[in-house]
N, C-alpha and C. Protein backbone atom coordinates (compact mmCIF):
# COMPACT_ATOMS: atom_id res chain seq x y z
N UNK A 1 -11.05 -81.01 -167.51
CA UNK A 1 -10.56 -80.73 -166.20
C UNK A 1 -10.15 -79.28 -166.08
N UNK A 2 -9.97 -78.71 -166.71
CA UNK A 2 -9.00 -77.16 -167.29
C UNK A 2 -10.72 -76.31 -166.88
N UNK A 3 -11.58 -77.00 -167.95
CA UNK A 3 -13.01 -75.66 -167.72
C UNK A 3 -13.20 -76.34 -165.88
N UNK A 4 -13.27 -77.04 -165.46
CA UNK A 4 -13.83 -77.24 -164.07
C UNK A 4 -13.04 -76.07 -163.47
N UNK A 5 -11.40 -76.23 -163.70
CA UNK A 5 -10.86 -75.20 -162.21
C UNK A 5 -10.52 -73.67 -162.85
N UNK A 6 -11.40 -73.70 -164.05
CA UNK A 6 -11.50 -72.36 -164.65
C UNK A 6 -12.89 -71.95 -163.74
N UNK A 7 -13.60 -73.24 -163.96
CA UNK A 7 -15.19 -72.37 -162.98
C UNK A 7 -14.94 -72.10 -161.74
N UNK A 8 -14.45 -72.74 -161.25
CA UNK A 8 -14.23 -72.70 -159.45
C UNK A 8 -13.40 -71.61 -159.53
N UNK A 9 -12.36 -71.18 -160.29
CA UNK A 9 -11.55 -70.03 -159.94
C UNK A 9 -12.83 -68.65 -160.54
N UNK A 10 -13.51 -68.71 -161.16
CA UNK A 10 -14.29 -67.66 -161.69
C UNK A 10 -15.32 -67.42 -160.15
N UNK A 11 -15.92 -69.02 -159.62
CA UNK A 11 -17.05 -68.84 -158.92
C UNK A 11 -16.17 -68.13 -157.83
N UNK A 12 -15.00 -68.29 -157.48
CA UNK A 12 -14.18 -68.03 -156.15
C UNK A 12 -14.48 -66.31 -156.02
N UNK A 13 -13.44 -66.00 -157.18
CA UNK A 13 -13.29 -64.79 -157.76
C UNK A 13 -14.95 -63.62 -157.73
N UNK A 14 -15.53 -63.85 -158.26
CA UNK A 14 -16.79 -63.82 -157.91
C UNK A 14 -17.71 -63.55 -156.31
N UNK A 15 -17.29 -64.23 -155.95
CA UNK A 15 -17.59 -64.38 -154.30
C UNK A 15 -16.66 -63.59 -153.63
N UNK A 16 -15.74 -63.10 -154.01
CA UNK A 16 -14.72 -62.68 -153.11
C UNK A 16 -14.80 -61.03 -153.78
N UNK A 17 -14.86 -60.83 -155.02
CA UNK A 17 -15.90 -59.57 -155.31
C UNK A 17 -17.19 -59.13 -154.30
N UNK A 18 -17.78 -59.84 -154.28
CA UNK A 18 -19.01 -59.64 -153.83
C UNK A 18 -19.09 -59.22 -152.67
N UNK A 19 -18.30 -60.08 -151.66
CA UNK A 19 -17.76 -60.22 -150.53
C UNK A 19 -17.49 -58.54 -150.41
N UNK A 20 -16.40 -58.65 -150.55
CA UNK A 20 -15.74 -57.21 -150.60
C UNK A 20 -16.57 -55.76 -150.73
N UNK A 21 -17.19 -56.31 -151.15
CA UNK A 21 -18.19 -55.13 -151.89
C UNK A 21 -19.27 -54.57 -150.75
N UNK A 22 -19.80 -56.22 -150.36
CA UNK A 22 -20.88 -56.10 -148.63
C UNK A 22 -19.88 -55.42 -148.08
N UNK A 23 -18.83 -55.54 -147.65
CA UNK A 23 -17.89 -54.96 -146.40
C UNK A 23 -17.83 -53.37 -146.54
N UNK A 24 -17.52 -53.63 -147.93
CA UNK A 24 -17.36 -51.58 -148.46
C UNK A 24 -18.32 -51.26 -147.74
N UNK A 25 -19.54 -51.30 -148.00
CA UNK A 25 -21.07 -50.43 -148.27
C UNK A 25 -21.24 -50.38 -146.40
N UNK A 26 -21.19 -52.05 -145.98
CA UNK A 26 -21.45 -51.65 -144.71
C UNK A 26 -20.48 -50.70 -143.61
N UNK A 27 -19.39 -50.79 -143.97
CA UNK A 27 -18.22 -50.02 -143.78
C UNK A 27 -18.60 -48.05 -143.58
N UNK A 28 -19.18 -47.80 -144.83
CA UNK A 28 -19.55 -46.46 -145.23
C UNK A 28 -20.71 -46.17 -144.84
N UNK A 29 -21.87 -47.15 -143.89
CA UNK A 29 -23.10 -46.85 -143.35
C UNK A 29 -23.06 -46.77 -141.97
N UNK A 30 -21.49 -47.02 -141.66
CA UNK A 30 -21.19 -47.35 -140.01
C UNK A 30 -20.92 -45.55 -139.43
N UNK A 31 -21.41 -45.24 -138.36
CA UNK A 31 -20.58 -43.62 -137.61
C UNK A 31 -19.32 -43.73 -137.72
N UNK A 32 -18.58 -42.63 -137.62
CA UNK A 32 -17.76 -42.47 -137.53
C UNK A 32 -16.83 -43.58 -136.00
N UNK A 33 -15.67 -43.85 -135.71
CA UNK A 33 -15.55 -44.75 -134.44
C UNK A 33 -15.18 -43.16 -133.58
N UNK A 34 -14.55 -42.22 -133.68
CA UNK A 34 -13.75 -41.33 -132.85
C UNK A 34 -15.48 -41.10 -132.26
N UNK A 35 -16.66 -40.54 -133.36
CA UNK A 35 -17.63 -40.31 -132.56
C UNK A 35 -18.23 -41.13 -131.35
N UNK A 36 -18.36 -42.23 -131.14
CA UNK A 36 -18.96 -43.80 -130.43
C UNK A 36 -17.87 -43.84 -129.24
N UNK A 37 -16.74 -42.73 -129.73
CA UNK A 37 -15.58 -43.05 -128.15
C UNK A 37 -15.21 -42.30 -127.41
N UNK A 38 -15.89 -40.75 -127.81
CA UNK A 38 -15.36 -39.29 -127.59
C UNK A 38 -15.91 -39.61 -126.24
N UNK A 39 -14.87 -38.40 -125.06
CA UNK A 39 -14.87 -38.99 -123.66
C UNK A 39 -14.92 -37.20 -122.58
N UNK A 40 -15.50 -36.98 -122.44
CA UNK A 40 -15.62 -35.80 -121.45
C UNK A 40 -14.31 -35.59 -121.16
N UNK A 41 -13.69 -34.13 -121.39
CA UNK A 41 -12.23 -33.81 -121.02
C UNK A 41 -12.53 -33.82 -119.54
N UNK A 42 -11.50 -34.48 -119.02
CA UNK A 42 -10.66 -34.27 -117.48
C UNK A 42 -10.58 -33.20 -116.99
N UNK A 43 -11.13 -32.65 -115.72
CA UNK A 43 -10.46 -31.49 -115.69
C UNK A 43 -9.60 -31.50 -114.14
N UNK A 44 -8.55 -31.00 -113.93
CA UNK A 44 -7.55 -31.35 -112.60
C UNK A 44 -7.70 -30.52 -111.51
N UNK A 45 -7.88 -29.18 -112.31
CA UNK A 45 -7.94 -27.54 -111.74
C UNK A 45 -8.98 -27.92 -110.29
N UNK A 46 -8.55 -27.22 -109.31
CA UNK A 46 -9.22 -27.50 -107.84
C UNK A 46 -9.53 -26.08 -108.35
N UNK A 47 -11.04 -25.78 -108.06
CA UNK A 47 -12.27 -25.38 -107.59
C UNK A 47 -12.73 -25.13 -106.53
N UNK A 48 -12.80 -24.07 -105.61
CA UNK A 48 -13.23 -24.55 -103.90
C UNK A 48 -14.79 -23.76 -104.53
N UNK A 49 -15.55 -24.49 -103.64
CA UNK A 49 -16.75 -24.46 -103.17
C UNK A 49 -17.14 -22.93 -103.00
N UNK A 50 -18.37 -22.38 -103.66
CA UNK A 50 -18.43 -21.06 -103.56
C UNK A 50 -19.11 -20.92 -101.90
N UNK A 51 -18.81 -19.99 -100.89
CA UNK A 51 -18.96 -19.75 -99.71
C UNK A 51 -20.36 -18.72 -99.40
N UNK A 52 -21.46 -19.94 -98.78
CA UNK A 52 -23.06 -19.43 -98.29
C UNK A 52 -22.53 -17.68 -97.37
N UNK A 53 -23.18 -17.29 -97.76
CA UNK A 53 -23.26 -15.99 -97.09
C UNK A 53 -24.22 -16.56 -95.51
N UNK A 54 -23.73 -15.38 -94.66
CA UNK A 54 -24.36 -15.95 -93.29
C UNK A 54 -25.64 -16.09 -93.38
N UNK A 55 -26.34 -16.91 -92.73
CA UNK A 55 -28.23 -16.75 -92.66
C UNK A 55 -27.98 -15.29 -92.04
N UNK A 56 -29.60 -14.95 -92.70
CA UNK A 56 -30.08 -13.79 -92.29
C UNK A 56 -30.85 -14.08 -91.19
N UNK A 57 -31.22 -13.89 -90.03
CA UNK A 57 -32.40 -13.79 -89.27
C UNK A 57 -33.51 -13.20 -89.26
N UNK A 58 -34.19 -13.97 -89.81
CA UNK A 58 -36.13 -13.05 -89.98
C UNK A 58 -36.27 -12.45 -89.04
N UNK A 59 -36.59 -11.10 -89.41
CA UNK A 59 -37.52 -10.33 -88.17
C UNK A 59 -38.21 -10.59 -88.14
N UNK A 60 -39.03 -10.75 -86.86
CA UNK A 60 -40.34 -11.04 -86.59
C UNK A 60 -41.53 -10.07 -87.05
N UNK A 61 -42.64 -10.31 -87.55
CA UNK A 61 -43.42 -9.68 -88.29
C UNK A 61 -44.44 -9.10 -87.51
N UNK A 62 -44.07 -7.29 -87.22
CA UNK A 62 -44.68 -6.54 -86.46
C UNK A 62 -45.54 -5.54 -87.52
N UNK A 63 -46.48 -5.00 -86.58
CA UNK A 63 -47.10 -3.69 -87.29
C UNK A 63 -45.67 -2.61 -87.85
N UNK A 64 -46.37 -1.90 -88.83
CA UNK A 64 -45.31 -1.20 -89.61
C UNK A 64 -45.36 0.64 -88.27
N UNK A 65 -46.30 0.57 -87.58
CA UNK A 65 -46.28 1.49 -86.40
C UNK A 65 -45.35 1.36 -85.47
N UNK A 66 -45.79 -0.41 -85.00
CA UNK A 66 -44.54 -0.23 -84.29
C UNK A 66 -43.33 -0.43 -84.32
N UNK A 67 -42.82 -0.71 -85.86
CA UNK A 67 -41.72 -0.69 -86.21
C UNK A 67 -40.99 1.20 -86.45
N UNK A 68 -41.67 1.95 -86.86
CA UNK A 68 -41.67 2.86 -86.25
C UNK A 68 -41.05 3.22 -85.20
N UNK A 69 -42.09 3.24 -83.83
CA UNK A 69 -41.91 3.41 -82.72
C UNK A 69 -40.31 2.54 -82.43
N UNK A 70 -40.44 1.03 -82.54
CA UNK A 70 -39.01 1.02 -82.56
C UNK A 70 -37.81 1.83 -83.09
N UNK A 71 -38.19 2.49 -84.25
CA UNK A 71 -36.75 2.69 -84.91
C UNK A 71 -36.56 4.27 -84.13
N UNK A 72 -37.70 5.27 -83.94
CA UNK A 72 -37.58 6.35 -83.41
C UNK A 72 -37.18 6.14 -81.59
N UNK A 73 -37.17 4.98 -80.96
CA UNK A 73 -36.52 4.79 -79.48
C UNK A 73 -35.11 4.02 -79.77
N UNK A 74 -34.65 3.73 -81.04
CA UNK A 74 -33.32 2.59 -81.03
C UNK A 74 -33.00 3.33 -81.90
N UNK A 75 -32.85 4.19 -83.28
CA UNK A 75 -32.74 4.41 -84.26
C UNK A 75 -32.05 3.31 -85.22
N UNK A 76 -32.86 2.26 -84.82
CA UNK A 76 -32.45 1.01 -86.00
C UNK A 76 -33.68 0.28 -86.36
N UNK A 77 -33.37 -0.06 -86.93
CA UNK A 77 -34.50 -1.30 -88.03
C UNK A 77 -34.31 -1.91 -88.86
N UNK A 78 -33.34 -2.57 -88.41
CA UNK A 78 -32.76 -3.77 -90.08
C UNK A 78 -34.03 -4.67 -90.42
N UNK A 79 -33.99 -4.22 -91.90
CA UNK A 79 -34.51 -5.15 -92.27
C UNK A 79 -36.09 -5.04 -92.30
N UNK A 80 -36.53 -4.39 -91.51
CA UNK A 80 -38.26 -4.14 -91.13
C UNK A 80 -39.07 -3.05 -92.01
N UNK A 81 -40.15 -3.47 -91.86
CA UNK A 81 -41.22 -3.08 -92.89
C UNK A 81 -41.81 -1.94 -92.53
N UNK A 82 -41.67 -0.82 -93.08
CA UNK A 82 -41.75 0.67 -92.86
C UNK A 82 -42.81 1.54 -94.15
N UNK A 83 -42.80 0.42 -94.97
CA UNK A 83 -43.81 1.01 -96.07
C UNK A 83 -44.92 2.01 -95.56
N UNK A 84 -44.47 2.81 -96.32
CA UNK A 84 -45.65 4.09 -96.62
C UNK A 84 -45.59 4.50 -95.12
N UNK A 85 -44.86 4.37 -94.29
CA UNK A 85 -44.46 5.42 -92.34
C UNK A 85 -44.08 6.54 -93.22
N UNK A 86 -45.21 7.29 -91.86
CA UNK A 86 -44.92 8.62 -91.76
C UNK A 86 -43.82 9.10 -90.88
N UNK A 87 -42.23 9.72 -91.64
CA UNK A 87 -41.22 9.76 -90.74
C UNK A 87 -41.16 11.26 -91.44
N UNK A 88 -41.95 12.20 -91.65
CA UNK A 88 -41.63 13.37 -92.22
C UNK A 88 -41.19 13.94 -91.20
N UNK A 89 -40.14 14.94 -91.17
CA UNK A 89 -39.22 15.72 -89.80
C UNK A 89 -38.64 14.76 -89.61
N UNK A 90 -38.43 13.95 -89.13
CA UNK A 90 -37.67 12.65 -88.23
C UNK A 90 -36.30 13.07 -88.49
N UNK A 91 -35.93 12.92 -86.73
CA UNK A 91 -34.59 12.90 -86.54
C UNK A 91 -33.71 11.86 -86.35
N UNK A 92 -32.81 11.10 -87.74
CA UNK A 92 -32.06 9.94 -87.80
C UNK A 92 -30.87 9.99 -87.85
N UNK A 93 -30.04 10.67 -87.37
CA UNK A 93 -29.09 10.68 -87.49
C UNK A 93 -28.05 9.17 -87.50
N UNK A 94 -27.43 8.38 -88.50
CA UNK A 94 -26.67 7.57 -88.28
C UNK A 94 -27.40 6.35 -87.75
N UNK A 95 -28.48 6.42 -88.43
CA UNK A 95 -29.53 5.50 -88.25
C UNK A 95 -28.99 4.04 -88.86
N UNK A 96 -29.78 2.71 -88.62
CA UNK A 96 -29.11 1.63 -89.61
C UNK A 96 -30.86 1.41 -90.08
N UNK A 97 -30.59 1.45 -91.25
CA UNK A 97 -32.06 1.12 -91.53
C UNK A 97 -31.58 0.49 -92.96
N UNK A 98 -30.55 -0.76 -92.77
CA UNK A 98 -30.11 -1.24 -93.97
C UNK A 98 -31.09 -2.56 -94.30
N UNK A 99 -31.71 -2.79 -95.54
CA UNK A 99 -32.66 -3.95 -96.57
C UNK A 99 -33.94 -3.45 -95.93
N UNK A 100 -34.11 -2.53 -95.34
CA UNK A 100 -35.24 -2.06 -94.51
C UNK A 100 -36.37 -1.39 -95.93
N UNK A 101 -37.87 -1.75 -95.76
CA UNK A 101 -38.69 -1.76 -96.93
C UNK A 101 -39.53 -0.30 -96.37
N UNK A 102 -38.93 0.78 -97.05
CA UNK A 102 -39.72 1.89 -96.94
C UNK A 102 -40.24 2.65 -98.25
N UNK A 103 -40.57 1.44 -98.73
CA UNK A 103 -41.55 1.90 -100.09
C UNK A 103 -42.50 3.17 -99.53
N UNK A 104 -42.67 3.98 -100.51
CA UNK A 104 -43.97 5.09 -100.57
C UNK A 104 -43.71 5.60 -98.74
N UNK A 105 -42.77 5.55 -98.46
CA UNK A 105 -42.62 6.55 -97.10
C UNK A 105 -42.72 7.59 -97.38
N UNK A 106 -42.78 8.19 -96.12
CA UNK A 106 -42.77 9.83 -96.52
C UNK A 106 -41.79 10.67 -94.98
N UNK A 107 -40.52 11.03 -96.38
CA UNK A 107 -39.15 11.22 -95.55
C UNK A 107 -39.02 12.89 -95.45
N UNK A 108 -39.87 13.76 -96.03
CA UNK A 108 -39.70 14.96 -96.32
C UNK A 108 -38.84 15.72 -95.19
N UNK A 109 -38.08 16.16 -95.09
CA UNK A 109 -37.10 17.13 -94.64
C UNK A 109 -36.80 16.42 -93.37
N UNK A 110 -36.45 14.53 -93.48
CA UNK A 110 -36.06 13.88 -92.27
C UNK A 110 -34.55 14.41 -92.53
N UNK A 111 -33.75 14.21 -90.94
CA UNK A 111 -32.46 14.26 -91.11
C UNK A 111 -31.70 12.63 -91.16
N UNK A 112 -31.35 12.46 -92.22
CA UNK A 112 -30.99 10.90 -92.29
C UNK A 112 -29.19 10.89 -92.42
N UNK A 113 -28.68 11.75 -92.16
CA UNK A 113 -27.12 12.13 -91.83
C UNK A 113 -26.36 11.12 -91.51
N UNK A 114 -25.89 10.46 -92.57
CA UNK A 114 -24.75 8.87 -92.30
C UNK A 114 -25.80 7.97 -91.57
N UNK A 115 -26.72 8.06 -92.42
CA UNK A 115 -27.51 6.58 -91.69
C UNK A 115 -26.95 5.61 -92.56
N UNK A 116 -27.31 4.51 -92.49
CA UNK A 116 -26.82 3.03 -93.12
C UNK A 116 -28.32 2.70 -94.23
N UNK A 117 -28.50 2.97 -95.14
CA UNK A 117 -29.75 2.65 -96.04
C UNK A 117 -29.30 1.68 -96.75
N UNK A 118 -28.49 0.76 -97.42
CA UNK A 118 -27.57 -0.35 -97.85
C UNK A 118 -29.02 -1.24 -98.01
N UNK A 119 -29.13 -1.16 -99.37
CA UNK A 119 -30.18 -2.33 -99.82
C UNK A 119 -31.59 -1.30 -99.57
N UNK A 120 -31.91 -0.65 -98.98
CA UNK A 120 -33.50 -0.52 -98.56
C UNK A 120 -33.80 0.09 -99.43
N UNK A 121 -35.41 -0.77 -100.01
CA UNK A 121 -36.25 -0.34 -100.60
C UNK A 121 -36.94 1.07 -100.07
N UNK A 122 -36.39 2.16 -101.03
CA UNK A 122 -37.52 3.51 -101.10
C UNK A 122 -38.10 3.85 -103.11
N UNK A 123 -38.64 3.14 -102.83
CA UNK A 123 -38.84 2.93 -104.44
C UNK A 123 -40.47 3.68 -103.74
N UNK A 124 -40.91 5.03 -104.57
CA UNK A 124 -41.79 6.25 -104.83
C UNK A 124 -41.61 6.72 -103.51
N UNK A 125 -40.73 6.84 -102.25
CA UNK A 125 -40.67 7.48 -101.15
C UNK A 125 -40.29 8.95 -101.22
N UNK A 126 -40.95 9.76 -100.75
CA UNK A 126 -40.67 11.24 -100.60
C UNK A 126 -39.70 11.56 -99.99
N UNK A 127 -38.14 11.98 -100.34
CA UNK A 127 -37.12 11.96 -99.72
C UNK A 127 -36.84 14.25 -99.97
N UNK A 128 -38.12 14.33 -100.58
CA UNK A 128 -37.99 15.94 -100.68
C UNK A 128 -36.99 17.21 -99.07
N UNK A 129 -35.94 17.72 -99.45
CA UNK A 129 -35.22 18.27 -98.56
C UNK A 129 -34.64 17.85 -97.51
N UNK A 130 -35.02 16.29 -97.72
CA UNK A 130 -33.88 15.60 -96.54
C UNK A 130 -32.52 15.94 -96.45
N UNK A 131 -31.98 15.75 -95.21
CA UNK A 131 -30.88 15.65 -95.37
C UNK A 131 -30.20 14.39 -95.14
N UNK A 132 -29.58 13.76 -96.67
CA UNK A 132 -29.13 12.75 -96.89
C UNK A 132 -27.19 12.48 -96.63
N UNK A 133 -26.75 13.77 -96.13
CA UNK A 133 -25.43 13.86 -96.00
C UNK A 133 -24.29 12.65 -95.47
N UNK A 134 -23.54 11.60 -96.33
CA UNK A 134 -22.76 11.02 -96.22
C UNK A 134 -23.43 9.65 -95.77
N UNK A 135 -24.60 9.25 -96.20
CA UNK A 135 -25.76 8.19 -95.89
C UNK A 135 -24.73 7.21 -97.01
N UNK A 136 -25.28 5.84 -96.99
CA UNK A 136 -25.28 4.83 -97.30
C UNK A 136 -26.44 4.23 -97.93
N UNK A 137 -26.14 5.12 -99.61
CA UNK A 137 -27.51 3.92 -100.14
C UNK A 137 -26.69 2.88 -101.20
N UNK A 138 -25.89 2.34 -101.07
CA UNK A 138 -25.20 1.14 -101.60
C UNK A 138 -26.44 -0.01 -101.79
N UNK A 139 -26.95 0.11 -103.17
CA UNK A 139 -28.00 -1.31 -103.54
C UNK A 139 -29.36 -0.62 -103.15
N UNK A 140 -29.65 0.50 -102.71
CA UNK A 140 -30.63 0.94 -102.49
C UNK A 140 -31.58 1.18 -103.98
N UNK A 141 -33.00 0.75 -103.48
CA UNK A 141 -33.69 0.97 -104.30
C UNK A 141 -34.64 2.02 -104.04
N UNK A 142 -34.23 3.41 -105.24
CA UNK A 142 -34.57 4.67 -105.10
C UNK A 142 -35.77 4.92 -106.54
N UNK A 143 -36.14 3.87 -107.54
CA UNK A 143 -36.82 3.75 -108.38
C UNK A 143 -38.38 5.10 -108.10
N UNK A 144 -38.61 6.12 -109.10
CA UNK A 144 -39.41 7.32 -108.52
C UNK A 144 -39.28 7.67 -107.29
N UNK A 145 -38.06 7.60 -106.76
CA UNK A 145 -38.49 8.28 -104.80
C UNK A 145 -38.06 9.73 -105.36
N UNK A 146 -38.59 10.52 -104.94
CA UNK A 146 -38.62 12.04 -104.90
C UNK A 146 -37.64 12.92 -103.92
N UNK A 147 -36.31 12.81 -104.56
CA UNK A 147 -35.34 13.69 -103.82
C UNK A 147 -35.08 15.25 -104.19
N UNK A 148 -36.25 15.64 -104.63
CA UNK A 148 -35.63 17.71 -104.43
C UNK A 148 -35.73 18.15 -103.86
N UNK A 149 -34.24 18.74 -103.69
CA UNK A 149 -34.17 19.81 -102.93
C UNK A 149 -33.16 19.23 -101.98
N UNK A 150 -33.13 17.58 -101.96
CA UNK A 150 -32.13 16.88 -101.47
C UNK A 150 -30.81 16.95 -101.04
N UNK A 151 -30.31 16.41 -99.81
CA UNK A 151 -28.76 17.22 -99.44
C UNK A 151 -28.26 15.45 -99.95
N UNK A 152 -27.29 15.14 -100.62
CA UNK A 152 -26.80 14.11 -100.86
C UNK A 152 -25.62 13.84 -101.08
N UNK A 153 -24.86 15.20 -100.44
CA UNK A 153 -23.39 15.40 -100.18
C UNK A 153 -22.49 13.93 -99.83
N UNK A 154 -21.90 13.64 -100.36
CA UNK A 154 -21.04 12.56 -99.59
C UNK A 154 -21.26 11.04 -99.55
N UNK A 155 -23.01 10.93 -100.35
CA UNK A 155 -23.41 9.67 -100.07
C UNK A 155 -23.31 8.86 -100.90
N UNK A 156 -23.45 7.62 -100.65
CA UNK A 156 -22.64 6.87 -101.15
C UNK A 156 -24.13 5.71 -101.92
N UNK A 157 -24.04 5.92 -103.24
CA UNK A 157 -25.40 5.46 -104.22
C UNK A 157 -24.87 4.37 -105.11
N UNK A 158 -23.38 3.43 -104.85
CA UNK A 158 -22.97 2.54 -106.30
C UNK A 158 -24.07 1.39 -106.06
N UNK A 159 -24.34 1.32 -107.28
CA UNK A 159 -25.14 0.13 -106.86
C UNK A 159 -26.80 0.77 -107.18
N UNK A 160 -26.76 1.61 -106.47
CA UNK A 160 -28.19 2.11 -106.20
C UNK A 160 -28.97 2.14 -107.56
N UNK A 161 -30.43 2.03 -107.44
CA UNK A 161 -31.28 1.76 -108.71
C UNK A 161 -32.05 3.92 -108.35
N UNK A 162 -31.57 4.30 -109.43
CA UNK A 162 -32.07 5.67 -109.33
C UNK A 162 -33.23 6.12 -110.67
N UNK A 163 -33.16 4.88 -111.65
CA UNK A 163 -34.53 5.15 -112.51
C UNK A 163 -35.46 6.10 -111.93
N UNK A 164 -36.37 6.84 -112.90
CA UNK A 164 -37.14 7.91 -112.69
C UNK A 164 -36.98 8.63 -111.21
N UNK A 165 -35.85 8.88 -110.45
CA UNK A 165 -35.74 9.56 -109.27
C UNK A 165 -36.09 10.95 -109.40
N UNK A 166 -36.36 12.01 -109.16
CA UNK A 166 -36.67 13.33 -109.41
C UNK A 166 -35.23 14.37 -108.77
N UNK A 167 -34.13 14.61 -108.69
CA UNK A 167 -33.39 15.18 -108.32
C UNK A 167 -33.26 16.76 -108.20
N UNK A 168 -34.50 17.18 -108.56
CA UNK A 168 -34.57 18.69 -108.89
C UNK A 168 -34.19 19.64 -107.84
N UNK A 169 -33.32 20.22 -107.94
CA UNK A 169 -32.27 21.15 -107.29
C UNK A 169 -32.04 20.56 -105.84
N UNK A 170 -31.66 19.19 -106.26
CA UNK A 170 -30.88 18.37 -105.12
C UNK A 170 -29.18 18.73 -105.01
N UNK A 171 -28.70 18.48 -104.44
CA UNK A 171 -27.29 18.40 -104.04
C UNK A 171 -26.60 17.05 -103.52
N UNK A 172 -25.80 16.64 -104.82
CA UNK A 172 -25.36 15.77 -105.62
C UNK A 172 -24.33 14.79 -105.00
N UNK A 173 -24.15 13.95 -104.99
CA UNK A 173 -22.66 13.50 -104.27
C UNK A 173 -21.66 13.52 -105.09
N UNK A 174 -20.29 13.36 -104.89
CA UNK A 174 -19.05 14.38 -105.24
C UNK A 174 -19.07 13.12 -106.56
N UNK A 175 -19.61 13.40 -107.78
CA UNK A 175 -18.63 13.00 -109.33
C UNK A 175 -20.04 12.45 -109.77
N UNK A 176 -20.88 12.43 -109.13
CA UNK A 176 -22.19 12.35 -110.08
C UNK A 176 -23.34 13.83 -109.90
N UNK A 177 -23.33 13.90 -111.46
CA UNK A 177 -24.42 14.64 -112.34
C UNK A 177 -25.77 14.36 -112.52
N UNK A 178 -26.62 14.52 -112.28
CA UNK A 178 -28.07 15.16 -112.25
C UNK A 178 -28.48 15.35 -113.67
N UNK A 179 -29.44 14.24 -114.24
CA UNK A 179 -29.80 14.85 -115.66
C UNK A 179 -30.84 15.44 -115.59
């Protein structure tokens, strides 16, 4: 009777090893639990909505002549397509010719005196002996436009893209240098 509940305590013992042992292994093959529960932080902080800038209104899509002709009877042209116009001499005084596309124009000794240029493309435009005095090229793109001899007293270029510009014995606005 003694060897019987010697076996049953061995077979118990035994099993309850074993036992133990499955639990370990599967235990140590399981993820981590913090990983299986991790939870996107909260956040409380109010955020307002970033604010659409106004629509722009498309201009209507005219010849680049008679956009021209407009800007020399209104002296404005927001926005309108002026590429490669011949405005050499032109008298602009305080003109608005702001996001206005006057790629490859040709501005040679225009008077553009506090016009509004803000954004407009003159990327390779001939701006040779203009007078650019106290103008507005804020964001203007001046990429090769050809300003020597240039009056550029006063005007106002932050922003402006002036890569390969030609400045040769231009006149400078007050705290920028000419390389």
């Amino acid at each position: 009777m003694n060897k019987s509940i010697t076996k049953k305590l061995t077979n118990w013992l035994v099993t309850t090893v074993c036992m133990v042992l499955v639990v370990a292994f599967s235990l140590l093959d399981q993820p981590s639990a913090s990983a299986q529960v991790e939870t996107p932080p909260v956040t409380t902080e109010y955020t307002p909505a970033p604010i659409a800038p106004a629509p722009i209104t498309p201009t209507p899509v005219t010849s680049v002549a008679a956009n021209v002709r407009h800007l020399l009877q209104t002296n404005e042209c927001v926005g309108c397509n002026l590429m490669g116009a011949t405005l050499k001499d032109a008298n602009l005084p305080a003109a608005n010719l702001e996001n206005a596309n006057l790629q490859g124009a040709d501005l040679e000794r225009a008077n553009l005196q506090g016009t509004n240029l803000a954004g407009a493309n003159l990327q390779g435009a001939d701006l040779g002996k203009a007078n650019i005095t106290g103008a507005n090229l804020e964001r203007a793109n001046l990429f090769d436009a050809d300003l020597e001899k240039a009056n550029l007293t006063n005007a106002n270029i932050l922003g402006a893209n002036l890569q390969g510009a030609d400045f040769e014995n231009a006149i400078s606005p007050q705290g920028f240098t000419m390389q």
